[in-house]
Protein backbone atom coordinates (compact mmCIF):
# COMPACT_ATOMS: atom_id res chain seq x y z
CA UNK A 1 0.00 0.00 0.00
CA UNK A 2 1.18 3.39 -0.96
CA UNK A 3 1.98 6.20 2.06
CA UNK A 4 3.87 8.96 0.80
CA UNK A 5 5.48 10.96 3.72
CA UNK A 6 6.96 14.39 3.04
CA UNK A 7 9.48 16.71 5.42
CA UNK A 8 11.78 19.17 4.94
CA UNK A 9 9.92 22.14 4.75
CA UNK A 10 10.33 25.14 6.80
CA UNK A 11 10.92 28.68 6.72
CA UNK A 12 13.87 30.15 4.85
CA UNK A 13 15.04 33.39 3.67
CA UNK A 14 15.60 34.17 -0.10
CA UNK A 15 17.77 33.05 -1.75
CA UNK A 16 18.35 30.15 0.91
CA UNK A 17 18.11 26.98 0.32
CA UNK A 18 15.91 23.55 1.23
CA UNK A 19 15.55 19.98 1.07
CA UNK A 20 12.27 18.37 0.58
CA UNK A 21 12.07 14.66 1.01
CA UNK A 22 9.32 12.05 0.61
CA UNK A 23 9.51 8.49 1.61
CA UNK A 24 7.09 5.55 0.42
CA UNK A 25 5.99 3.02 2.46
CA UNK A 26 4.74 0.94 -0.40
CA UNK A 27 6.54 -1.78 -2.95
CA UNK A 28 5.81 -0.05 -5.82
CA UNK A 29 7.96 2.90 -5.53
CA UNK A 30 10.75 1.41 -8.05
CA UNK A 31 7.93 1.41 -10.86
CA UNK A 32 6.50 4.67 -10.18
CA UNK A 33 6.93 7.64 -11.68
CA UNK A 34 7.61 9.90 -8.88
CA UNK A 35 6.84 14.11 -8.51
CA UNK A 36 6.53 17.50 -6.84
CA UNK A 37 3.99 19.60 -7.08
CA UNK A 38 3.13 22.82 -5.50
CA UNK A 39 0.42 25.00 -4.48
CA UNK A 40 1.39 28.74 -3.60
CA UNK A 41 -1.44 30.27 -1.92
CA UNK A 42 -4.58 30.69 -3.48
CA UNK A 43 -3.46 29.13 -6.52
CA UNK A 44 -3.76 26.13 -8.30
CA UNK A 45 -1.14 22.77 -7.48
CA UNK A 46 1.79 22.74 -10.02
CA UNK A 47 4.19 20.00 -11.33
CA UNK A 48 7.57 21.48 -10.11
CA UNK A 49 9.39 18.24 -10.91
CA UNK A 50 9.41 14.92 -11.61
CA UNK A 51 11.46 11.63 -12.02
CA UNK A 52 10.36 8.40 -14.23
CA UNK A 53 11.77 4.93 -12.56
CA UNK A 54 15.08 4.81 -14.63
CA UNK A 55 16.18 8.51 -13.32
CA UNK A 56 15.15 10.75 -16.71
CA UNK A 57 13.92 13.80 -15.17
CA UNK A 58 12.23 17.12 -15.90
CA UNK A 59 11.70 20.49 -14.17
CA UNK A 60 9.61 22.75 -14.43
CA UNK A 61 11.34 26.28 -16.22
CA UNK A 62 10.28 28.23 -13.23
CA UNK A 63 13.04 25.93 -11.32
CA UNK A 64 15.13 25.08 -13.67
CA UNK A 65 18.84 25.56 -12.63
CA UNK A 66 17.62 25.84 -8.98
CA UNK A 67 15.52 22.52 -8.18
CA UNK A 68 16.71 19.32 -8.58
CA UNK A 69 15.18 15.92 -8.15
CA UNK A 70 16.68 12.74 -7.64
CA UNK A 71 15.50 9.26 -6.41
CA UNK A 72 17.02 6.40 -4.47
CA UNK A 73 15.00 3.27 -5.88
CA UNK A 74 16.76 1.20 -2.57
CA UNK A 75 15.48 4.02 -0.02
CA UNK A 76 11.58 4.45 -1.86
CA UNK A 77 12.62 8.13 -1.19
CA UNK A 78 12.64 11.01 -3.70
CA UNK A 79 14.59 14.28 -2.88
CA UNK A 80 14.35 17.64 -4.06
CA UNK A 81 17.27 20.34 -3.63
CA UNK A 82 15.71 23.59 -3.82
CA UNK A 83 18.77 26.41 -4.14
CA UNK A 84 18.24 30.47 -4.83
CA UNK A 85 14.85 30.30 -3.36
CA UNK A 86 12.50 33.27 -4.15
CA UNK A 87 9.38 34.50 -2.61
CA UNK A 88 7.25 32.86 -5.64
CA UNK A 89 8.18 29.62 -4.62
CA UNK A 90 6.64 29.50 -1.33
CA UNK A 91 3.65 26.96 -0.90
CA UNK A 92 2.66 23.57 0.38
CA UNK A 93 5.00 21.28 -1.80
CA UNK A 94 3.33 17.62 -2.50
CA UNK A 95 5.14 14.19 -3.13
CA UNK A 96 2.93 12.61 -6.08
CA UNK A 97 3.41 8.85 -6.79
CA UNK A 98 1.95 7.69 -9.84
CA UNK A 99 2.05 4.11 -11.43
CA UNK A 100 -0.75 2.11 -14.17
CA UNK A 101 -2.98 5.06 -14.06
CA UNK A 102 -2.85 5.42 -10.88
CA UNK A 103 -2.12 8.55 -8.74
CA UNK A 104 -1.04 9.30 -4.99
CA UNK A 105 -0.48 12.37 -2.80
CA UNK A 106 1.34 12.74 0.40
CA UNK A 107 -0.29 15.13 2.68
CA UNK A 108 2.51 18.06 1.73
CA UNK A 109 4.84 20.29 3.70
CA UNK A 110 4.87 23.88 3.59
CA UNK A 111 7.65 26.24 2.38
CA UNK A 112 7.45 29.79 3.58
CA UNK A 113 10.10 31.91 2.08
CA UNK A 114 10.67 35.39 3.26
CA UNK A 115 11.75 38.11 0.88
């Protein structure tokens, strides 16, 4: 059974940096296509970034050259670095698992970053 657990999040100053992680309880996790969204206040969740099983990635251009995701298949865990951090990328951040169609959410972590 999928559980997707998120931490990291916090409050940080711009142009500081974070590390959002997200573990999976599951079996699946090696299989999955694995992501980030966000969803700044008021506004509608966003892919930030996202990993497919053998490591291809993409970001989002609003984070590219800042963000980066990575996975470790033997952990079930998904990382992303967030460097330079602006105001605009403050917001709950969610872990997304999705494999066959189907799609999971962890219940998110909040980055607040101050300008």
């Amino acid at each position: 059974q999928v559980q997707l657990v998120e931490s990291g999040g916090g409050l940080v100053q711009a142009g500081g940096s974070l590390t959002l992680s997200c573990v999976d309880s599951g079996s699946i996790f090696s299989f999955a296509i694995m992501g980030w969204y966000r969803q700044p206040p008021g506004k509608q969740r966003e892919l930030v970034a996202s990993i497919l099983p053998g490591g291809s990635k993409f970001h989002a251009d609003s984070v590219k050259g800042r963000f980066t995701i990575s996975r470790d298949n033997a952990k079930n865990a998904v990382t992303l670095q967030m460097n330079s951090l602006k105001p605009e990328d403050a917001g709950v951040y969610y872990c997304n698992l999705g494999q066959r169609g189907l799609s999971y959410w962890g219940k998110g972590t909040l980055v607040t970053v101050s300008s």
